[in-house]
N, C-alpha and C. Protein backbone atom coordinates (compact mmCIF):
# COMPACT_ATOMS: atom_id res chain seq x y z
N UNK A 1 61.19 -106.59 -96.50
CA UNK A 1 61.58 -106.56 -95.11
C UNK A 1 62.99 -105.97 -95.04
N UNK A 2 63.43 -105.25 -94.36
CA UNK A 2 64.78 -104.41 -93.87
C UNK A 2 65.27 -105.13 -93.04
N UNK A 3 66.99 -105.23 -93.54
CA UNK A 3 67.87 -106.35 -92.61
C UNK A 3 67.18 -105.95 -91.31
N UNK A 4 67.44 -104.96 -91.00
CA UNK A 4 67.91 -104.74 -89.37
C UNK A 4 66.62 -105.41 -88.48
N UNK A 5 65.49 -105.71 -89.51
CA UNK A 5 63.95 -106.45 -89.34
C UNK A 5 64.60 -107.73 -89.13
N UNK A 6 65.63 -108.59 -90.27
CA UNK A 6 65.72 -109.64 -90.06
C UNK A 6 66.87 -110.02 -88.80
N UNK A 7 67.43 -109.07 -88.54
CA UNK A 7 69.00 -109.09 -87.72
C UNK A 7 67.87 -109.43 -85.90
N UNK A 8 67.41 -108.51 -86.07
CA UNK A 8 66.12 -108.41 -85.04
C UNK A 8 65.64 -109.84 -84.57
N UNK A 9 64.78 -110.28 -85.76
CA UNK A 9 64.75 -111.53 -85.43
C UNK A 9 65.64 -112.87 -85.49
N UNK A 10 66.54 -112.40 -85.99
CA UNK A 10 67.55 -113.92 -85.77
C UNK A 10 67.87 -113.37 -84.09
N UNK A 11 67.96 -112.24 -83.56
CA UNK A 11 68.86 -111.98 -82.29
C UNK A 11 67.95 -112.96 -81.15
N UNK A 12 66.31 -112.30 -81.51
CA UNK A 12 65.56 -112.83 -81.00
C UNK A 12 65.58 -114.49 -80.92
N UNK A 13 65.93 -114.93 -82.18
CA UNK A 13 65.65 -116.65 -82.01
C UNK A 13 66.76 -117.26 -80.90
N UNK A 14 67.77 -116.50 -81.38
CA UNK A 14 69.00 -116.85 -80.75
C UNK A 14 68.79 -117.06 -78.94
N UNK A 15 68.12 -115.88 -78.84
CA UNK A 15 67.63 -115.72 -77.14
C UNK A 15 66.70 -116.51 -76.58
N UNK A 16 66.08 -117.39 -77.51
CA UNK A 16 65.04 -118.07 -76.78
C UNK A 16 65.48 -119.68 -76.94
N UNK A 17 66.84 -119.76 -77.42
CA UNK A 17 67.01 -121.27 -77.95
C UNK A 17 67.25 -122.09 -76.65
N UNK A 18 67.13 -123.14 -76.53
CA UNK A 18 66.98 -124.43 -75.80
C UNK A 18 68.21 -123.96 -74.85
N UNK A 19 68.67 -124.33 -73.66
CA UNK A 19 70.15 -123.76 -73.18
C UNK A 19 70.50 -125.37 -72.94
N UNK A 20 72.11 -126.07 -72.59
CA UNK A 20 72.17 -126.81 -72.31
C UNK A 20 73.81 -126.88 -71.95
N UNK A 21 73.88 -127.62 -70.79
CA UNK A 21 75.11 -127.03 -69.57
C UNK A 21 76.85 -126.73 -71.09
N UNK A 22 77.16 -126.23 -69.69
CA UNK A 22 78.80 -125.52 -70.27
C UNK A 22 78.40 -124.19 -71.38
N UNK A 23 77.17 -123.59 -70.97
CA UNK A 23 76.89 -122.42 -71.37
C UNK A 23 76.31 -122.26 -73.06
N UNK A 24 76.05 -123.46 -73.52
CA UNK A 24 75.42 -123.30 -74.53
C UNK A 24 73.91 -123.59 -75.31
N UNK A 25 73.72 -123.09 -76.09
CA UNK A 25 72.58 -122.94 -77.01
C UNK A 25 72.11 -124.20 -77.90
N UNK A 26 70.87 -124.53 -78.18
CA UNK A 26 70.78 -125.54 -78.86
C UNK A 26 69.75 -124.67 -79.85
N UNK A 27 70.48 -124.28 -81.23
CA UNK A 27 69.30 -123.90 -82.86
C UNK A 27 69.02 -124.63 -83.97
N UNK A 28 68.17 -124.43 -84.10
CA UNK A 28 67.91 -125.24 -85.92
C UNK A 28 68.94 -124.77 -86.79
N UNK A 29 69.63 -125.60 -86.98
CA UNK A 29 70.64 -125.37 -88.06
C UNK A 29 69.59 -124.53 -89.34
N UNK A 30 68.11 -125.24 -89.59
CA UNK A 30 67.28 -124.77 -90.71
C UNK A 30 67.53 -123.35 -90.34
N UNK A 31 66.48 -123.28 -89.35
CA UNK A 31 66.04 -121.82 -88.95
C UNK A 31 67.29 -121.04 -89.47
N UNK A 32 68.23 -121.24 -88.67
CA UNK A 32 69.66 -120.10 -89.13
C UNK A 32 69.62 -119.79 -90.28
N UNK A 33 69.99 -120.44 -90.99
CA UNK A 33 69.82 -121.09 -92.67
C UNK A 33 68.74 -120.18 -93.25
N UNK A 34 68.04 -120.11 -92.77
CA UNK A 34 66.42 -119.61 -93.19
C UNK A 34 66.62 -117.44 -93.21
N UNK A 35 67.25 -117.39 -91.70
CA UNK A 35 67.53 -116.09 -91.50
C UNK A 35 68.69 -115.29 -92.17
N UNK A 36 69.74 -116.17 -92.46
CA UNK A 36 71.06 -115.85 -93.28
C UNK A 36 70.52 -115.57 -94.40
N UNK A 37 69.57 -116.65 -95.28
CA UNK A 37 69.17 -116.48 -96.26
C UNK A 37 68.18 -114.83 -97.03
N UNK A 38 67.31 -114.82 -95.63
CA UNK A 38 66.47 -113.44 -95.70
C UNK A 38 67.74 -112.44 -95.83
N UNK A 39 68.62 -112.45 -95.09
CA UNK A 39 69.79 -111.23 -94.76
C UNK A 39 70.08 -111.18 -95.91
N UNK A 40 70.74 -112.21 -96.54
CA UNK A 40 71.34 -111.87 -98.21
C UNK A 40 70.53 -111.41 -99.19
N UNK A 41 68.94 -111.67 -99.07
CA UNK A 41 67.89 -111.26 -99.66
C UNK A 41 67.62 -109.80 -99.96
N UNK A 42 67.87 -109.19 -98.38
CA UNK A 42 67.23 -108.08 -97.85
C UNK A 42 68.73 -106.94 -98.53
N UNK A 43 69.80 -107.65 -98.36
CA UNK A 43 71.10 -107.02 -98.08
C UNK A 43 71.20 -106.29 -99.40
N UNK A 44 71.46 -107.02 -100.25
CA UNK A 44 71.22 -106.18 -102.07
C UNK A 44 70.36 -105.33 -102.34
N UNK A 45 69.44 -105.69 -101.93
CA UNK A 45 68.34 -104.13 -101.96
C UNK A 45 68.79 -102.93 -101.09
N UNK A 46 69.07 -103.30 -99.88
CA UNK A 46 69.32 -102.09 -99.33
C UNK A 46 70.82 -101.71 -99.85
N UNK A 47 71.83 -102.30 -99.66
CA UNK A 47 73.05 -101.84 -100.58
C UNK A 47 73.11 -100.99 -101.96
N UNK A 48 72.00 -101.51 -102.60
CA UNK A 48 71.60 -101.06 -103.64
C UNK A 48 71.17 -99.83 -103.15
N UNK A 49 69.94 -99.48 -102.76
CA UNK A 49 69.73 -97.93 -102.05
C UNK A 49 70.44 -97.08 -101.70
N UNK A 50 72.03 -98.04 -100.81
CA UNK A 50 72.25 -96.91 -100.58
C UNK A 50 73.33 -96.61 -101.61
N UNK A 51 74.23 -97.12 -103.00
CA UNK A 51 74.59 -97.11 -103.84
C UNK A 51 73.94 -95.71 -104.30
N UNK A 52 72.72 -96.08 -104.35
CA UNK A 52 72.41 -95.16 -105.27
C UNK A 52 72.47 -93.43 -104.96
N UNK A 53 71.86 -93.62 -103.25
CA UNK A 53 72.01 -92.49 -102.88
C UNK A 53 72.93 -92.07 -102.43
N UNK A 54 73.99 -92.84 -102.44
CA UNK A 54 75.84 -92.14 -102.35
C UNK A 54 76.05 -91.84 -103.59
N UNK A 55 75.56 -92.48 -105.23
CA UNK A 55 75.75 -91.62 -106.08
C UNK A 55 75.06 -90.00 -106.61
N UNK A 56 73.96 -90.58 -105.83
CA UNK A 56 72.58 -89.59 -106.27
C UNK A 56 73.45 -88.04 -105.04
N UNK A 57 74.47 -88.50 -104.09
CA UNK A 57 74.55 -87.65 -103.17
C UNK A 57 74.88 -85.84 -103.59
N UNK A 58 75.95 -86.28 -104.17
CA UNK A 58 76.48 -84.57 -105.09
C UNK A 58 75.42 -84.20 -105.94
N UNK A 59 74.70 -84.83 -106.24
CA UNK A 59 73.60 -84.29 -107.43
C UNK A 59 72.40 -83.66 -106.21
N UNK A 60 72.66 -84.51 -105.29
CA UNK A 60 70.99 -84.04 -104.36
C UNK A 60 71.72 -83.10 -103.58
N UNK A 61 73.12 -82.66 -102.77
CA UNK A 61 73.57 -81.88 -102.77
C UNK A 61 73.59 -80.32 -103.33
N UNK A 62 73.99 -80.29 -104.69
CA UNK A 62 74.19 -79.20 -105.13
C UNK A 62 72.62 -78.79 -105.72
N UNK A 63 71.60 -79.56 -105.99
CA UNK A 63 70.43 -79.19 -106.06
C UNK A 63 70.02 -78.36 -104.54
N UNK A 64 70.10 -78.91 -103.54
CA UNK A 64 69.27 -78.11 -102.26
C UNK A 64 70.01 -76.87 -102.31
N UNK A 65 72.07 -76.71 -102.77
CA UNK A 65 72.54 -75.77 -102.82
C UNK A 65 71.76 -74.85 -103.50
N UNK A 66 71.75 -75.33 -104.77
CA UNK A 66 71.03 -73.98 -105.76
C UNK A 66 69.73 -73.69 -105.28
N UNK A 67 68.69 -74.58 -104.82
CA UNK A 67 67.84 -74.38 -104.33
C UNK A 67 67.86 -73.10 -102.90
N UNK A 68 68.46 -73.12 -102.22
CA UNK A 68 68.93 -72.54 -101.24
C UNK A 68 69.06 -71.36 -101.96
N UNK A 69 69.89 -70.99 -102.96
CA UNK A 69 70.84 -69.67 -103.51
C UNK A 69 70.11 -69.10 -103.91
N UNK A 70 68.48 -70.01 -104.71
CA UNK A 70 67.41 -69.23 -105.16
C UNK A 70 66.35 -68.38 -104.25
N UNK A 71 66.25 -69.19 -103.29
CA UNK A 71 65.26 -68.67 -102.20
C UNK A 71 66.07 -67.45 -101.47
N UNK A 72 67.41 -67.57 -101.11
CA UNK A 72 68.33 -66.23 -100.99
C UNK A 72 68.14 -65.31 -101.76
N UNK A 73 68.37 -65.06 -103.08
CA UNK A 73 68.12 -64.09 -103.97
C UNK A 73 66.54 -63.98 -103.54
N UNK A 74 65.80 -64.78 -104.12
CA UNK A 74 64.30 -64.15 -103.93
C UNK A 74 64.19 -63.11 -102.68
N UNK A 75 64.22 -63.48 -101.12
CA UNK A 75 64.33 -63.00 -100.09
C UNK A 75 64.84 -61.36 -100.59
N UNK A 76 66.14 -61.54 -101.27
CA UNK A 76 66.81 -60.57 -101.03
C UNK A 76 65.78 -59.58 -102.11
N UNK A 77 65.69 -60.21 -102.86
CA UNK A 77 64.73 -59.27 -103.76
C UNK A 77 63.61 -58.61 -103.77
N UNK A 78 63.01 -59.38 -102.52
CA UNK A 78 61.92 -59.34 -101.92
C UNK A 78 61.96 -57.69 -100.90
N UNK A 79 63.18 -57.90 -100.17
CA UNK A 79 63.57 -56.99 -98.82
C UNK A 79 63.75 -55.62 -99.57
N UNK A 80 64.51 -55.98 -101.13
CA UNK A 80 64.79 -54.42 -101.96
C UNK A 80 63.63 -54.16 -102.05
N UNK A 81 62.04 -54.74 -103.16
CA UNK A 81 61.01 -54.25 -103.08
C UNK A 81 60.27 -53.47 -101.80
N UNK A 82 60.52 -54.30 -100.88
CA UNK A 82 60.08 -53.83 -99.70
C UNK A 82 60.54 -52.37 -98.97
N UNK A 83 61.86 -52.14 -99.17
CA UNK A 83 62.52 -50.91 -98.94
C UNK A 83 62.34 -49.60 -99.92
N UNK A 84 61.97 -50.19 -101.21
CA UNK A 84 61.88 -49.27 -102.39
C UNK A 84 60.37 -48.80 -101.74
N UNK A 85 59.42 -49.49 -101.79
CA UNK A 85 58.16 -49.53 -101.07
C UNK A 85 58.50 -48.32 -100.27
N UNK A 86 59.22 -48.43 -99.47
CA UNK A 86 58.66 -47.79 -97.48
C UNK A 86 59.13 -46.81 -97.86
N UNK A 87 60.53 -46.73 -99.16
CA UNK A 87 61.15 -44.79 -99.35
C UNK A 87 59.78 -44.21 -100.24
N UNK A 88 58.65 -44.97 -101.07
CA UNK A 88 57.74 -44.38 -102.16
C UNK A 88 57.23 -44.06 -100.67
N UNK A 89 56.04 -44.72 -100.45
CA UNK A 89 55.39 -44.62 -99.09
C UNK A 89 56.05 -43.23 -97.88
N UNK A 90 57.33 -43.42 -97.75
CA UNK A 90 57.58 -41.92 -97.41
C UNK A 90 57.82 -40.90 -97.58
N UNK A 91 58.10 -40.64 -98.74
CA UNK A 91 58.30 -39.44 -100.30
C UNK A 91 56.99 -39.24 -100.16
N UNK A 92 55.89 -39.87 -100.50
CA UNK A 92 54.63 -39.70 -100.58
C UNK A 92 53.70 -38.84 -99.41
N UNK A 93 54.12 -39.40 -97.98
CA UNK A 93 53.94 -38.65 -97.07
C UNK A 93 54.49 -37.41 -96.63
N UNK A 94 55.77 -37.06 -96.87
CA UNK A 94 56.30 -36.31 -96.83
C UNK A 94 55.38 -35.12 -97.88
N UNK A 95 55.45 -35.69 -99.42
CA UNK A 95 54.64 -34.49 -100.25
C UNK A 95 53.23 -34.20 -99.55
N UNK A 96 52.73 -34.82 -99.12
CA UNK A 96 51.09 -34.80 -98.80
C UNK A 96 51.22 -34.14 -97.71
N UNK A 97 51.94 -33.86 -97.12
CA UNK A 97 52.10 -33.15 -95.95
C UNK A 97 52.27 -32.02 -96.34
N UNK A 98 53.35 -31.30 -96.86
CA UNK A 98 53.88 -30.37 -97.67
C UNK A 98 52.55 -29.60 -98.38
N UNK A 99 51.72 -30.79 -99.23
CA UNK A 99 50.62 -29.80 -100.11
C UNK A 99 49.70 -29.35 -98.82
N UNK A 100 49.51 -30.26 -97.89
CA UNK A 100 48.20 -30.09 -96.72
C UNK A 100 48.78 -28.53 -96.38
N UNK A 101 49.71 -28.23 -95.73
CA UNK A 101 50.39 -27.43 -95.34
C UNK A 101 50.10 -25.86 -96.19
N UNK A 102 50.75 -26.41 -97.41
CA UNK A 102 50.28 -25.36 -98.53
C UNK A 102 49.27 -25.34 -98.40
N UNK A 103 47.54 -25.50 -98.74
CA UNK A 103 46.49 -25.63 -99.15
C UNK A 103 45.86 -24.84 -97.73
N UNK A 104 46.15 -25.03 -96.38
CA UNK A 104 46.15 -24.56 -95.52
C UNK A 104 45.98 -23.43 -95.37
N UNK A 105 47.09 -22.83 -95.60
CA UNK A 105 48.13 -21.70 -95.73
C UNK A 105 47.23 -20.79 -96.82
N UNK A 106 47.05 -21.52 -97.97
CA UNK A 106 46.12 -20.66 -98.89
C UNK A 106 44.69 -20.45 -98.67
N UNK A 107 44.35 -21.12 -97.64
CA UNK A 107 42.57 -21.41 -97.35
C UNK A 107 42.62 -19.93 -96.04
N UNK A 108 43.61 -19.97 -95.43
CA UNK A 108 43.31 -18.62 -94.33
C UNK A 108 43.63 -17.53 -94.92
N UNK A 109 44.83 -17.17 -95.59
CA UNK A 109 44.93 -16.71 -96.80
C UNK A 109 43.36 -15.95 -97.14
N UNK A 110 42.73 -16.63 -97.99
CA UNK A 110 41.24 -16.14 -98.71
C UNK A 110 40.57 -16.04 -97.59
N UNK A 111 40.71 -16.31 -96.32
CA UNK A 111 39.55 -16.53 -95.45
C UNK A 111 39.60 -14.80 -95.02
N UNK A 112 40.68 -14.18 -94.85
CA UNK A 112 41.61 -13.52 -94.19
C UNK A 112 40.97 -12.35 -95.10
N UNK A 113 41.03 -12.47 -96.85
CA UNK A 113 40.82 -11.74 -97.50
C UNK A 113 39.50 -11.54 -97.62
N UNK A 114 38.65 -12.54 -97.62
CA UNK A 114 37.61 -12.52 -97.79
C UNK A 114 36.75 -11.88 -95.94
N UNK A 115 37.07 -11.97 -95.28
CA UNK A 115 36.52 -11.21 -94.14
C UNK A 115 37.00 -10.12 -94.74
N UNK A 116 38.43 -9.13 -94.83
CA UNK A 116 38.91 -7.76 -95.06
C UNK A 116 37.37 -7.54 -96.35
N UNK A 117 37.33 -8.34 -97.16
CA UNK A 117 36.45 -7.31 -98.04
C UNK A 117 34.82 -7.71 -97.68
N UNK A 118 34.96 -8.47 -96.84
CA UNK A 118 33.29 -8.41 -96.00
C UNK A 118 33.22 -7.06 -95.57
N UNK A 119 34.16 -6.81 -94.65
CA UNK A 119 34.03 -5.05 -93.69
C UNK A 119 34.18 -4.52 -94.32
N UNK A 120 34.75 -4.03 -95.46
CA UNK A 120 34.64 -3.27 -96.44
C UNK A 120 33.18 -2.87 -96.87
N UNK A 121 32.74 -3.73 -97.46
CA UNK A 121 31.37 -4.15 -98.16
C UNK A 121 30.64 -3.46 -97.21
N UNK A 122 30.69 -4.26 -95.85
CA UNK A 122 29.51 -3.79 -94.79
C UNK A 122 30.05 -1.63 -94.40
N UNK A 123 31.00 -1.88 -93.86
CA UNK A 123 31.17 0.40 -93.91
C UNK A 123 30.90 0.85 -95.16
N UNK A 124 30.61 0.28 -96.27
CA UNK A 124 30.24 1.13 -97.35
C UNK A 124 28.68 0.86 -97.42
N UNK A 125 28.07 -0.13 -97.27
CA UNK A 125 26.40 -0.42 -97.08
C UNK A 125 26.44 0.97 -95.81
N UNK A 126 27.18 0.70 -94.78
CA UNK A 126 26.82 1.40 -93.68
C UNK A 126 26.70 2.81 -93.45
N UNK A 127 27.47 3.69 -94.89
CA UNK A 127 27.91 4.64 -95.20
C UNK A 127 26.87 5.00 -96.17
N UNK A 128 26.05 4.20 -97.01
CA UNK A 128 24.91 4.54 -97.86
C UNK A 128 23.97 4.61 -97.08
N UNK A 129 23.81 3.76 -96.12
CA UNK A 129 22.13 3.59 -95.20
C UNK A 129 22.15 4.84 -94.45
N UNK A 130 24.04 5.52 -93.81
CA UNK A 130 23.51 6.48 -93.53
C UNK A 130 23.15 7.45 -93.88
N UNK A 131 23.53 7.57 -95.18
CA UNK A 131 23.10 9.01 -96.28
C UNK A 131 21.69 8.55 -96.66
N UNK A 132 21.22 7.34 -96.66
CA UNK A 132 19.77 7.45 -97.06
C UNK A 132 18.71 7.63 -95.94
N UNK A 133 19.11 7.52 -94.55
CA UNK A 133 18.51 8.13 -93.38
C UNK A 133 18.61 9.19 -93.19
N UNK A 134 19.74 10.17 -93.26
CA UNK A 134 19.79 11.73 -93.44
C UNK A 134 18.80 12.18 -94.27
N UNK A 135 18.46 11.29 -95.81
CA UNK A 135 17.75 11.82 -96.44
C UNK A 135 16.25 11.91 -96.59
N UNK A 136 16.28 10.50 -95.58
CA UNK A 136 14.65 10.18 -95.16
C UNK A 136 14.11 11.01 -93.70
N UNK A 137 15.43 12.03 -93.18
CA UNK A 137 14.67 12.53 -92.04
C UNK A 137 14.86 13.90 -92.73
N UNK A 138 15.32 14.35 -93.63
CA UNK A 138 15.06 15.96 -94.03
C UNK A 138 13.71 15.84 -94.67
N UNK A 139 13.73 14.73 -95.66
CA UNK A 139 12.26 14.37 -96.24
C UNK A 139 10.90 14.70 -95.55
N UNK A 140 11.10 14.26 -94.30
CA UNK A 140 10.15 14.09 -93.14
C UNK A 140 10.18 15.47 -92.41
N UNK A 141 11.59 16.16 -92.24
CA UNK A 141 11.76 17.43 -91.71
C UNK A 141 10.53 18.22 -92.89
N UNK A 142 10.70 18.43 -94.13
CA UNK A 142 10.55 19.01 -95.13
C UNK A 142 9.05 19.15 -95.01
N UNK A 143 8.09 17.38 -94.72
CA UNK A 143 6.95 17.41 -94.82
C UNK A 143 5.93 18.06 -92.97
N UNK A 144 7.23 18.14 -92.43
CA UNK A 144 6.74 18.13 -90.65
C UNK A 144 5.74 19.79 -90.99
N UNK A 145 5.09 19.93 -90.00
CA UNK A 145 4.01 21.60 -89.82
C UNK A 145 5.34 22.20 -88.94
N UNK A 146 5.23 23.31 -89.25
CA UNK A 146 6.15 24.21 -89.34
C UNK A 146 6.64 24.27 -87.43
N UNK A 147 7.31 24.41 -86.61
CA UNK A 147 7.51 24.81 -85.48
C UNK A 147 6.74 26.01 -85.19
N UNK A 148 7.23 26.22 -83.61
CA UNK A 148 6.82 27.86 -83.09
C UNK A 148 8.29 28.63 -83.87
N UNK A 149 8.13 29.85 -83.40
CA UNK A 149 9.18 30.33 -83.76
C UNK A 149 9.99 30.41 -82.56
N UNK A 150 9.74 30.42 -81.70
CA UNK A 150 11.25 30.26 -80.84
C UNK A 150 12.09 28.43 -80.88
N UNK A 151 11.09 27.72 -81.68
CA UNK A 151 11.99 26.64 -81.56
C UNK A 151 12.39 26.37 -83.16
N UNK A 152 11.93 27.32 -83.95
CA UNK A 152 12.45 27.44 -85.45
C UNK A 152 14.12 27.23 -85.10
N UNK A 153 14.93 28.17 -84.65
CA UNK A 153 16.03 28.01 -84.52
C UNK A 153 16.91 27.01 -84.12
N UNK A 154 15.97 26.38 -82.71
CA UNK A 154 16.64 25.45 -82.67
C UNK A 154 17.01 23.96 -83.77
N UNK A 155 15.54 24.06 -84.55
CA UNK A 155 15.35 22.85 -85.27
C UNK A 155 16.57 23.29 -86.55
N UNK A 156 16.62 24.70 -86.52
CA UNK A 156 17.16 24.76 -87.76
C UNK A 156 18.92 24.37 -87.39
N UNK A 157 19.29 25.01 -86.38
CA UNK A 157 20.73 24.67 -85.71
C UNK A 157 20.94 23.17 -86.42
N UNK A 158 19.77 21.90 -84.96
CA UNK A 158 20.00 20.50 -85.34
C UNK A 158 19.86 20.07 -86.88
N UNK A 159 19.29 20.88 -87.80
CA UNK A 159 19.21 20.49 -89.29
C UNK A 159 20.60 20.64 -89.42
N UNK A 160 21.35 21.98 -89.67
CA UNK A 160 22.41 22.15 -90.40
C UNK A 160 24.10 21.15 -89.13
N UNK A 161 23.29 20.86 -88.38
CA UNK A 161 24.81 19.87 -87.83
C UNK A 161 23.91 18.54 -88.48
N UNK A 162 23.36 18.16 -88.50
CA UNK A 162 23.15 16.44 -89.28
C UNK A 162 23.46 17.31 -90.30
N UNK A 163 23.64 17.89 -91.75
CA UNK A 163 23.84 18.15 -92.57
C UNK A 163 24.94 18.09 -92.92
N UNK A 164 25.93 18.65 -91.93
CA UNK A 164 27.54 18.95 -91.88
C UNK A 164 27.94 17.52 -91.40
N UNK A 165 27.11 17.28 -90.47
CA UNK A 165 27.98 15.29 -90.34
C UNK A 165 27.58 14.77 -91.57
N UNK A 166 26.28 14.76 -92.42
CA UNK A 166 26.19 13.91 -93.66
C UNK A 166 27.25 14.29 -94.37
N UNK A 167 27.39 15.72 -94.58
CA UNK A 167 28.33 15.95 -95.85
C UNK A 167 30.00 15.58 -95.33
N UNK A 168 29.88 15.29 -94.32
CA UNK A 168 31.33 15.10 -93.67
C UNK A 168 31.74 13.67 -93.57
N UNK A 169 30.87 12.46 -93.88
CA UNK A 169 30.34 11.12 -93.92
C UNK A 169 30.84 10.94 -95.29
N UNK A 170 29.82 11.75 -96.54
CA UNK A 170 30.18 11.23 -97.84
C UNK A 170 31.58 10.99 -98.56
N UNK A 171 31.85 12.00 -98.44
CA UNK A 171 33.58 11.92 -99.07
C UNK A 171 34.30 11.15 -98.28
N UNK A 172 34.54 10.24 -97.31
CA UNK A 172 34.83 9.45 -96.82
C UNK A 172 34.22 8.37 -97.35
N UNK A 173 33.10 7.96 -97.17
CA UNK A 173 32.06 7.04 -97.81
C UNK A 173 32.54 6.65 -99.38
N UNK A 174 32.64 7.69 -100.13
CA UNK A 174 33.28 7.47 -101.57
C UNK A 174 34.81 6.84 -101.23
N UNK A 175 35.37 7.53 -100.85
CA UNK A 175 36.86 7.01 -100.37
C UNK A 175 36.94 5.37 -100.07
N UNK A 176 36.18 4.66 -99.48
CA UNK A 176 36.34 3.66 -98.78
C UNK A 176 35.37 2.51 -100.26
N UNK A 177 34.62 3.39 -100.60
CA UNK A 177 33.92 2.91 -101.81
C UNK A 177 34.93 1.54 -102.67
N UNK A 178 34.46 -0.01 -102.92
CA UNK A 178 35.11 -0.93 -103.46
C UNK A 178 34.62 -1.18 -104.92
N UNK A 179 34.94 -1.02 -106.46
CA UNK A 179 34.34 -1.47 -107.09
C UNK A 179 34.36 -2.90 -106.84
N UNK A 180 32.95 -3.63 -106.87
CA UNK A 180 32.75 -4.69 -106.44
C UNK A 180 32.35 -5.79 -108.33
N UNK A 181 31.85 -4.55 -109.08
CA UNK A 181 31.26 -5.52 -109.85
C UNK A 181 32.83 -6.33 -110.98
């Protein structure tokens, strides 16, 4: 039981005792006796407690100190990781950006090149198909029944201008020519 349990109840006995004129109290001498006794009981133990924890005080003191100084450092060690973190994390973005950029840059690049030697490819197909149609309509000229003769001339005129545009086609045609293999 804790004095202030027994202080409690002696206050209490005190308040309920018998009253009797010129303002006073009538108690069991026992009872008193009884409550004094608990007090001295109760009193060494708690004295004792707190003995101990007025000695225990600098020791429980400088423990929560260091305790404290540790969780500071940690924190703080914690906030450096965390900052070292967010500069990797932005170095990182920064490069990835940089290569996207590059990789970009090199993809239109080939795209760029690779159309230039598509049209290439295609005016030189376009430049053979037409020398092999010149050659498939003289073929056909060659096998046709002969005209009248008043339109001999004319056919012969339109022969020798497709002739002069073919031959005027090729050497250009070679010119533009890509070795491809």
């Amino acid at each position: 039981m804790s004095i202030y349990r027994v202080i409690d109840k002696l206050e209490a006995y005190v308040r309920e005792g018998t009253w009797v004129p010129l303002g006073h109290r009538i108690l069991s001498e026992e009872r008193l006796m009884e409550y004094i006794e608990k007090m001295r009981s109760t009193l060494p133990e708690e004295v004792g407690r707190a003995k101990v924890i007025a000695t225990n005080k600098e020791r429980v003191i400088r423990d929560a100190q260091e305790r404290a100084q540790q969780i500071v450092t940690e924190a703080v060690a914690h906030k450096n990781e965390l900052v070292e973190n967010q500069d990797v994390v932005r170095t990182a973005r920064t490069t990835a950006d940089v290569v996207l950029r590059d990789a970009e840059e090199k993809a239109r690049k080939i795209r760029s090149g690779a159309d230039a030697y598509a049209a290439t490819v295609l005016a030189e197909l376009e430049a053979r198909l037409a020398t092999a149609l010149g050659s498939v309509q003289k073929g056909r000229e060659a096998l046709a029944p002969s005209p009248a003769p008043a339109a001999r001339p004319l056919a012969e005129a339109a022969a020798k201008s497709k002739r002069a545009a073919f031959d005027a086609q090729e050497p250009a045609a070679q010119r533009d020519t890509v070795d491809v293999s």
